[in-house]
Protein backbone atom coordinates (compact mmCIF):
# COMPACT_ATOMS: atom_id res chain seq x y z
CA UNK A 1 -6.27 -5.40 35.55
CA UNK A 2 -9.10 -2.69 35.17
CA UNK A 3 -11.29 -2.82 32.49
CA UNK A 4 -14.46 -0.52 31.96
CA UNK A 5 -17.43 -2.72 31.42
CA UNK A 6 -20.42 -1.89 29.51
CA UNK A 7 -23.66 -2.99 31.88
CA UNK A 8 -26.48 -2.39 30.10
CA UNK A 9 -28.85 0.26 28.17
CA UNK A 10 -29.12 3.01 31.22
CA UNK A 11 -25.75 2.06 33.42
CA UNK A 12 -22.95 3.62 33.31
CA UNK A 13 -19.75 1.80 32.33
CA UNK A 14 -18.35 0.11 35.53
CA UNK A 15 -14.66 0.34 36.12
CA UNK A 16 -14.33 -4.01 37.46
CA UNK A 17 -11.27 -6.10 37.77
CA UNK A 18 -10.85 -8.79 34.75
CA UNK A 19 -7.83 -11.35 34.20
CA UNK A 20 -5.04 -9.95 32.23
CA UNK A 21 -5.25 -11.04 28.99
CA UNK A 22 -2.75 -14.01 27.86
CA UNK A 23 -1.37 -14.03 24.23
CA UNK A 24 -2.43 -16.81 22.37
CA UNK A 25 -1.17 -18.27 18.60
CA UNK A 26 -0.13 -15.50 16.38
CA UNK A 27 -1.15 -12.58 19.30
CA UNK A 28 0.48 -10.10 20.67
CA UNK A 29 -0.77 -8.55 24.58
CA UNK A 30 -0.55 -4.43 25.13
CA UNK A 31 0.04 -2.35 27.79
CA UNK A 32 -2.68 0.20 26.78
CA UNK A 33 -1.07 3.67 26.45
CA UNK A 34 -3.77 5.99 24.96
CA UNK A 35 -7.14 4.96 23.76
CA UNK A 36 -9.81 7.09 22.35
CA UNK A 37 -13.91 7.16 22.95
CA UNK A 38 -15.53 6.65 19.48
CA UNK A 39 -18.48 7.63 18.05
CA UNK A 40 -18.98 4.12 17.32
CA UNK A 41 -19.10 3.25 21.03
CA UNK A 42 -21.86 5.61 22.06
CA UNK A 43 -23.46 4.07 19.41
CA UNK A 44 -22.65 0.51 20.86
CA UNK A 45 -24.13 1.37 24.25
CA UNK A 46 -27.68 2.89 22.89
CA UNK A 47 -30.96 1.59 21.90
CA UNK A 48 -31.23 -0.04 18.18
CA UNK A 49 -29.34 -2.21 15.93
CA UNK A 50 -25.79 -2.14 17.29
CA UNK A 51 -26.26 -2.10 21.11
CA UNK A 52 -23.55 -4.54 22.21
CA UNK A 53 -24.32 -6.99 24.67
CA UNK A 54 -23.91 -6.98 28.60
CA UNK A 55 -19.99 -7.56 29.19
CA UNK A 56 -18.39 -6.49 26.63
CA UNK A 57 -15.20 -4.17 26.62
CA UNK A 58 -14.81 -1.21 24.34
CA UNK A 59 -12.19 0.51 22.19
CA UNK A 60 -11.10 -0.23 19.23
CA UNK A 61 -8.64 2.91 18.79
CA UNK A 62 -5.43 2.32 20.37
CA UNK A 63 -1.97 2.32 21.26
CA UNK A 64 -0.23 0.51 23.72
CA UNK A 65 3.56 -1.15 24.76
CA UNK A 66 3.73 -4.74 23.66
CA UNK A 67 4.42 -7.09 26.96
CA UNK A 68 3.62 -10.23 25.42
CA UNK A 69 4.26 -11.69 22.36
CA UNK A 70 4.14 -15.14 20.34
CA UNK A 71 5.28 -14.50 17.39
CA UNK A 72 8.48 -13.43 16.07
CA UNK A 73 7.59 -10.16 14.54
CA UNK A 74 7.34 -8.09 17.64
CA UNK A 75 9.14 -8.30 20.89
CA UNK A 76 8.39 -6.65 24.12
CA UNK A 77 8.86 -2.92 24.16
CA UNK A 78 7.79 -2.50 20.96
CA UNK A 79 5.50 0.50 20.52
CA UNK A 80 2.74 -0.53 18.04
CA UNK A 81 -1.05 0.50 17.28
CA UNK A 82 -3.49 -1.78 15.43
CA UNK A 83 -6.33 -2.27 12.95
CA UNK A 84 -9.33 -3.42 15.25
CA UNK A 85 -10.36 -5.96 12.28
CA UNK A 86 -10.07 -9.22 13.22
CA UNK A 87 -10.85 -12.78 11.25
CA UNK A 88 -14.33 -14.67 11.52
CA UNK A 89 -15.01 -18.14 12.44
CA UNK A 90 -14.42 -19.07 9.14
CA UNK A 91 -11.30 -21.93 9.37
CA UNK A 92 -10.01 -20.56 6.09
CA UNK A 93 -9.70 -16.95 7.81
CA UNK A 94 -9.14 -18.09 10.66
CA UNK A 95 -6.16 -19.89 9.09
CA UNK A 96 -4.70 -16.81 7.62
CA UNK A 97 -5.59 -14.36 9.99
CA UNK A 98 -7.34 -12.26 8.22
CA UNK A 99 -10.60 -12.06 5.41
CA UNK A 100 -10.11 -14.95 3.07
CA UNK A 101 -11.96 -12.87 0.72
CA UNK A 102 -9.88 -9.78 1.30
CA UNK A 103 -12.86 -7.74 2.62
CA UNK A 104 -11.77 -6.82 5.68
CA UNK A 105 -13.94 -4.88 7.68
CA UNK A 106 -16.75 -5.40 5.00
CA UNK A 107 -17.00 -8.56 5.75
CA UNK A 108 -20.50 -9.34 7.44
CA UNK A 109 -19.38 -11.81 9.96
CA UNK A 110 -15.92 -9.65 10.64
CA UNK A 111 -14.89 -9.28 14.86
CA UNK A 112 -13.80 -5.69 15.65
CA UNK A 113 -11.64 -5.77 18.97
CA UNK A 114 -14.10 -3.88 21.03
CA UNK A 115 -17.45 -3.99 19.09
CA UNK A 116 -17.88 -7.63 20.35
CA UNK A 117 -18.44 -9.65 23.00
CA UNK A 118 -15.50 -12.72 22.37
CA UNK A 119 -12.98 -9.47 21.29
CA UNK A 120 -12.29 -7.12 24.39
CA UNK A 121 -11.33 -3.77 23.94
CA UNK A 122 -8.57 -1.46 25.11
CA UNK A 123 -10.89 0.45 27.50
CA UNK A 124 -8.38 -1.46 29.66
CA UNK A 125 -5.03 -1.61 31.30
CA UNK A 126 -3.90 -4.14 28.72
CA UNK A 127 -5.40 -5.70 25.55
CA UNK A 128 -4.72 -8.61 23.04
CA UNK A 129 -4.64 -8.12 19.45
CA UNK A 130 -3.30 -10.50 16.56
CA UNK A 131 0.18 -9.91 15.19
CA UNK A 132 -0.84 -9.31 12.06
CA UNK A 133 -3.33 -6.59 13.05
CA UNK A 134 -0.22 -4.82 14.82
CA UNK A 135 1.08 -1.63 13.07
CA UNK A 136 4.69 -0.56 14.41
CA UNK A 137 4.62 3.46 15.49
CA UNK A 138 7.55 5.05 13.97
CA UNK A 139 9.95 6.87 16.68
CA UNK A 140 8.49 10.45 16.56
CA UNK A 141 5.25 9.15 16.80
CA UNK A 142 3.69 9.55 20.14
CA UNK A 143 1.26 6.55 21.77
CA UNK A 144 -1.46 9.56 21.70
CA UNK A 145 -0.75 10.25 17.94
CA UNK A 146 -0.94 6.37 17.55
CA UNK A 147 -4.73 6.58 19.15
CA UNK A 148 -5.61 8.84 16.73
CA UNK A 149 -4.84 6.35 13.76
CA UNK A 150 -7.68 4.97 13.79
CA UNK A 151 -10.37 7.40 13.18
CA UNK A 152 -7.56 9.45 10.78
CA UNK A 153 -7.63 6.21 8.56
CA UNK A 154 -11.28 6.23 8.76
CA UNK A 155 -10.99 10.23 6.99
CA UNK A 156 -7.95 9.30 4.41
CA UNK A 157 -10.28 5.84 3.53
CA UNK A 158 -12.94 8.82 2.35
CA UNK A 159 -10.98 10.73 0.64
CA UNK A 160 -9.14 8.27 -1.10
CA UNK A 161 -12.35 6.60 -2.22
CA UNK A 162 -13.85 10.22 -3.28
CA UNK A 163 -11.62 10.13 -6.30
CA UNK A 164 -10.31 14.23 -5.87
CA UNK A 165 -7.32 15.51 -6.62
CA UNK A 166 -5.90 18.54 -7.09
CA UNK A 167 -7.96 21.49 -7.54
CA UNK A 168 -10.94 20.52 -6.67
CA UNK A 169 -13.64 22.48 -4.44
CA UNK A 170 -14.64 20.13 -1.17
CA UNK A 171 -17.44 20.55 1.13
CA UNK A 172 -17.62 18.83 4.58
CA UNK A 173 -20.39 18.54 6.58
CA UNK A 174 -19.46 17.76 10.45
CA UNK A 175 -16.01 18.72 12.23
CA UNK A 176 -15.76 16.06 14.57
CA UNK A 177 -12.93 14.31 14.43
CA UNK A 178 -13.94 12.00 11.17
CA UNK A 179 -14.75 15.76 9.21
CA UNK A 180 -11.34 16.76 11.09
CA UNK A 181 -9.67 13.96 9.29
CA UNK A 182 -11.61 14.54 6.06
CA UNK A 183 -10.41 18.29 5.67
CA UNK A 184 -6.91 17.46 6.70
CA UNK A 185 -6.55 14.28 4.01
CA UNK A 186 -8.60 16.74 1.45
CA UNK A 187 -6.08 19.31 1.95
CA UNK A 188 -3.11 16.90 1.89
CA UNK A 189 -4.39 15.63 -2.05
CA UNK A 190 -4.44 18.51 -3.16
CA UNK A 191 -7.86 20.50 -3.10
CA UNK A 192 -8.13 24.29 -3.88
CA UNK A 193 -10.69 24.68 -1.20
CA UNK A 194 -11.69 22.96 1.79
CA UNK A 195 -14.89 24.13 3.74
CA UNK A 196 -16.38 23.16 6.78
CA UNK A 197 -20.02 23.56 7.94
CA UNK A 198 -20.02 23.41 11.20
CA UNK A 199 -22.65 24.40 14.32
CA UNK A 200 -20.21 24.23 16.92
CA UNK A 201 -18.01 27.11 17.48
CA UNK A 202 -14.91 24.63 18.96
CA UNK A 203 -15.04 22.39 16.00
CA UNK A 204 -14.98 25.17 13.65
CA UNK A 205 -11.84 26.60 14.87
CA UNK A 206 -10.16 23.66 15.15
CA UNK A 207 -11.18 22.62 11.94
CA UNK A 208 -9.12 25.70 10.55
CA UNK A 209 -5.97 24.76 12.74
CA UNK A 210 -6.47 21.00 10.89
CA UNK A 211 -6.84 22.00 7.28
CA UNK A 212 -9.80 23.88 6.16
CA UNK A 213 -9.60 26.93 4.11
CA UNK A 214 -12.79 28.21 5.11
CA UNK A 215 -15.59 27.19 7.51
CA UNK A 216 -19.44 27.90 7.41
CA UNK A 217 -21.51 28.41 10.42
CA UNK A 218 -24.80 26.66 8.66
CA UNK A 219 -27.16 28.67 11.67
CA UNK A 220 -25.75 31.87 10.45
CA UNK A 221 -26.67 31.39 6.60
CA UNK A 222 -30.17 30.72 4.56
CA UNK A 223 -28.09 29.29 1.72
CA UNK A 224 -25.25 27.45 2.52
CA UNK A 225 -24.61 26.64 -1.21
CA UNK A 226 -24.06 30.23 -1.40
CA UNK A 227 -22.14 30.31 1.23
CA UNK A 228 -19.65 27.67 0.02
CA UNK A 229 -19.68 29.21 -3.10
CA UNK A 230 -18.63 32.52 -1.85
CA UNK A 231 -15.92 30.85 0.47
CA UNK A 232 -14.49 28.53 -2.04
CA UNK A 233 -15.29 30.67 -5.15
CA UNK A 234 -17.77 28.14 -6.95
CA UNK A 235 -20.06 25.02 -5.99
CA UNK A 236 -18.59 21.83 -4.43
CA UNK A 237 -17.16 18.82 -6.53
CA UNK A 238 -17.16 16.73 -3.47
CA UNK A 239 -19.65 16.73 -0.65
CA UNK A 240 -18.41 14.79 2.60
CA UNK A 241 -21.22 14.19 5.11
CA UNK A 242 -19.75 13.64 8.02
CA UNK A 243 -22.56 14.25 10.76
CA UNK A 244 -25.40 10.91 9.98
CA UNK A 245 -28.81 12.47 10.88
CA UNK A 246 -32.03 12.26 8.39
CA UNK A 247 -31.86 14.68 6.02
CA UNK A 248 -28.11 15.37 4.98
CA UNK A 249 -28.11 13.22 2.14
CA UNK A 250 -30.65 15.36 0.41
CA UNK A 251 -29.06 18.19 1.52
CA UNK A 252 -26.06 17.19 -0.25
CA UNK A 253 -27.41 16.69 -3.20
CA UNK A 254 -29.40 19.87 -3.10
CA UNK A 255 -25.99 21.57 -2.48
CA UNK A 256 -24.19 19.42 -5.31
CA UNK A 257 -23.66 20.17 -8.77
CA UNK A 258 -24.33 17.93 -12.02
CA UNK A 259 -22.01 15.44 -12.28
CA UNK A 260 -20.56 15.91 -8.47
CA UNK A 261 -19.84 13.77 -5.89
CA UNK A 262 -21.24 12.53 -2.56
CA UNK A 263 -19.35 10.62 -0.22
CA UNK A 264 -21.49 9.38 2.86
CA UNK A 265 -19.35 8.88 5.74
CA UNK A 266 -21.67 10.35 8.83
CA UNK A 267 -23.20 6.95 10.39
CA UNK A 268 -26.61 7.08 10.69
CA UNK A 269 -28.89 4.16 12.72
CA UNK A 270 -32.27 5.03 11.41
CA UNK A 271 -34.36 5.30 7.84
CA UNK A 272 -34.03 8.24 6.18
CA UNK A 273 -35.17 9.62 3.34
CA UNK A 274 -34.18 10.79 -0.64
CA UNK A 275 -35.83 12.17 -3.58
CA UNK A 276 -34.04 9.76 -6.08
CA UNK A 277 -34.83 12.01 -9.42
CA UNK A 278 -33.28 15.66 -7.76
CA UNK A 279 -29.94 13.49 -7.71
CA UNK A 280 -30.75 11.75 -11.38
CA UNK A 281 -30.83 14.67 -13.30
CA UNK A 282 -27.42 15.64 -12.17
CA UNK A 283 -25.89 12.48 -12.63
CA UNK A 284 -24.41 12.40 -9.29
CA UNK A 285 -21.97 9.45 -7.70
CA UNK A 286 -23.10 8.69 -3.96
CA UNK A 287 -20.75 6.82 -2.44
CA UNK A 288 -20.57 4.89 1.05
CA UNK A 289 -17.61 4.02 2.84
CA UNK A 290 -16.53 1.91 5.79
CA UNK A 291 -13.75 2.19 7.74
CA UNK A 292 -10.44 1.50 5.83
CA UNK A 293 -8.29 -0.99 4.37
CA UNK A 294 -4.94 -2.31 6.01
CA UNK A 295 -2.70 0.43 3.42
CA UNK A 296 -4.55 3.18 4.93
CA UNK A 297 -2.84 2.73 8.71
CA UNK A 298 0.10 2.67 7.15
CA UNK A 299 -0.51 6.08 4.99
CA UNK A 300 -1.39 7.65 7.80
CA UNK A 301 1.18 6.66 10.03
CA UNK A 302 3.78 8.34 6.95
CA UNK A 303 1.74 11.61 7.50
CA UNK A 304 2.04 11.62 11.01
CA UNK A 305 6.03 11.05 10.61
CA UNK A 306 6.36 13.00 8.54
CA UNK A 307 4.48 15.98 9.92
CA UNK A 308 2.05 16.30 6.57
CA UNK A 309 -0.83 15.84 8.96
CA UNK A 310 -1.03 17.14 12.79
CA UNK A 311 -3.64 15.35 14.62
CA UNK A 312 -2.46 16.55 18.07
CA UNK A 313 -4.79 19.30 18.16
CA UNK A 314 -8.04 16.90 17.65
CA UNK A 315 -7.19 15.72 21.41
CA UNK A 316 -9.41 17.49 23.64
CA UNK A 317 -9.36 15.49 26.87
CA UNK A 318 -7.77 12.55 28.80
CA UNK A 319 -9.00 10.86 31.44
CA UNK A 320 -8.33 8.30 33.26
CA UNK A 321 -10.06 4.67 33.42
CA UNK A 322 -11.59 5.58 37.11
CA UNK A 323 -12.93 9.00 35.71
CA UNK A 324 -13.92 6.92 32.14
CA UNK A 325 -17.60 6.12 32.95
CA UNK A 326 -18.25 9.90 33.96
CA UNK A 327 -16.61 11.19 30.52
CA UNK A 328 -18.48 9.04 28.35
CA UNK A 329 -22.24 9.57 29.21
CA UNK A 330 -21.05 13.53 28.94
CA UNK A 331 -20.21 12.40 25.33
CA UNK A 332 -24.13 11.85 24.93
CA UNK A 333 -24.20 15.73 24.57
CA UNK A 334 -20.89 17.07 23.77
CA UNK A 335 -20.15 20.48 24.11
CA UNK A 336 -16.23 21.37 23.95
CA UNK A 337 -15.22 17.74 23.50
CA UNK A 338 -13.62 16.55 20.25
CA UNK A 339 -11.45 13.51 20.42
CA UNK A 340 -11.55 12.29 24.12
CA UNK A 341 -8.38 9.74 25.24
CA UNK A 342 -8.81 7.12 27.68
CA UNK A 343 -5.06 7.02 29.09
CA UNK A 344 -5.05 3.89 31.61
CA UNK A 345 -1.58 4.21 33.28
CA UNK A 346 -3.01 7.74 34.43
């Protein structure tokens, strides 16, 4: 099969020939349909504290046709996506299949298929994944849709652990396709206003088709906090930051009110820096979040089928695994690009 292989800081990825994988205990092999490029994996392939090592296979957002499968649960032909989380060394998890500890992709010494060398991911014809990580699509549910679950979870996991309900005023920083899935899971609970600041022109359009209210373009204002509070008709309860650069935490708490809400979702590799007291004497919550939890595929998967959420228009490109390597380093500096699918069979 082809795989795209990661060669180094400074190479491209390099579209080789690997063995098919086989499916071992409890695993079930795909026939990669759709995969999309992550944010995650630029960061994988660039200097600093997650740079992957030579050889490894990316992707850990996926959908595929199951062609191989030992255990009873799925057959051949089934269409499925998965959660990328996979157990440790650990016996005990290794034994269940999962987190003994029920921490799931917090766990320090978890394996996500893709973001390690001994779990290949579906930047590939074909990919193995363990039954238990396997998440059935429903009918109506396309294999691109199915791609998108991942990063979608990623946005409901956020919103879910914001606390907000309905009525409340929401701020999000970044329309990529995590802010995308922010203001659409924002809008789905229930908020009175969703608003977007946003530099790119693109992502602020699309973040209107997806679920914002409102969007701010932050080079055209002094204040944005005026801004919002003009668009949404007061100041934010919850403050998504969705970008990860130095400085946007501050920023958010500048923008929030007393006793509002941060939630820090933008990943960001280097130190940065707070003024602790500016967020003190407003009592704020700052909360971090990481990926999801198993409930949140399935959520998302209901919104999908059901049509409460449209991710469709997130997809910006697909290529195929030949013209892969070319697509991602343009990733390095996107310009119209928002959610980019890898679609093998192509």
């Amino acid at each position: 099969m082809k795989a795209a292989i990661f060669k180094g800081l400074g190479h491209k990825l390099a579209i080789e020939e690997r063995p098919r994988p086989v499916a071992g205990p409890g695993q079930v092999v795909l026939r990669v349909a759709a995969c999309g490029i992550c944010g995650s994996d630029l960061h994988a392939t660039q200097e600093g504290v997650f740079l992957m090592p030579d050889g490894t296979v990316l992707g850990h957002e996926f959908s595929g046709e199951v062609v191989e499968s030992t255990d009873d649960a799925f057959a051949p032909g089934d269409r499925v996506t998965a959660l990328p989380v996979n157990a440790c060394a650990d016996p005990a998890c290794q034994a269940l299949g999962r987190c003994k500890d029920d921490l799931g992709i917090r766990c320090p010494q978890n394996r996500i298929t893709g973001l390690a060398l001994d779990v290949p991911g579906a930047y590939a014809d074909y990919v193995a994944v363990g039954a238990r990580q396997a998440v059935r699509l429903p009918e109506n549910v396309s294999y691109d849709e199915g791609a998108l679950v991942e990063p979608l979870a990623v946005g409901l996991h956020a919103v879910r652990k914001s606390g907000l309900g309905p009525g409340a005023r929401v701020l999000v920083i970044g329309a990529g396709p995590i802010g995308l899935s922010v203001a659409a899971f924002a809008r789905h609970a229930g908020a009175r206003a969703v608003v977007v600041s946003e530099m790119n022109a693109t992502r602020r359009a699309l973040a209107q088709t997806m679920g914002a209210h409102a969007v701010i373009d932050p080079a055209a204002h002094d204040e944005l906090g005026a801004a919002f509070a003009d668009a949404a008709g007061g100041p934010p309860d919850v403050i998504f930051e969705c970008v990860g650069v130095p400085g946007l935490i501050q920023q958010c708490i500048d923008l929030s009110q007393p006793l509002g809400k941060i939630v820090v979702v933008g990943v960001l590799m280097k130190e940065d820096t707070i003024v602790p007291i500016s967020a003190i004497l407003k009592e704020l919550s700052i909360q971090f979040v990481l990926g999801y939890v198993d409930e949140d595929f399935e959520i998302v998967l209901d919104a999908l089928a059901s049509g409460a959420i449209d991710a469709k228009p997130m997809i910006s490109q697909r290529v195929s695994l030949d013209e892969l390597p070319d697509a991602f380093e343009a990733l390095r500096r996107p310009s119209t690009q928002v959610k980019v699918l890898i679609t093998p069979g192509t």
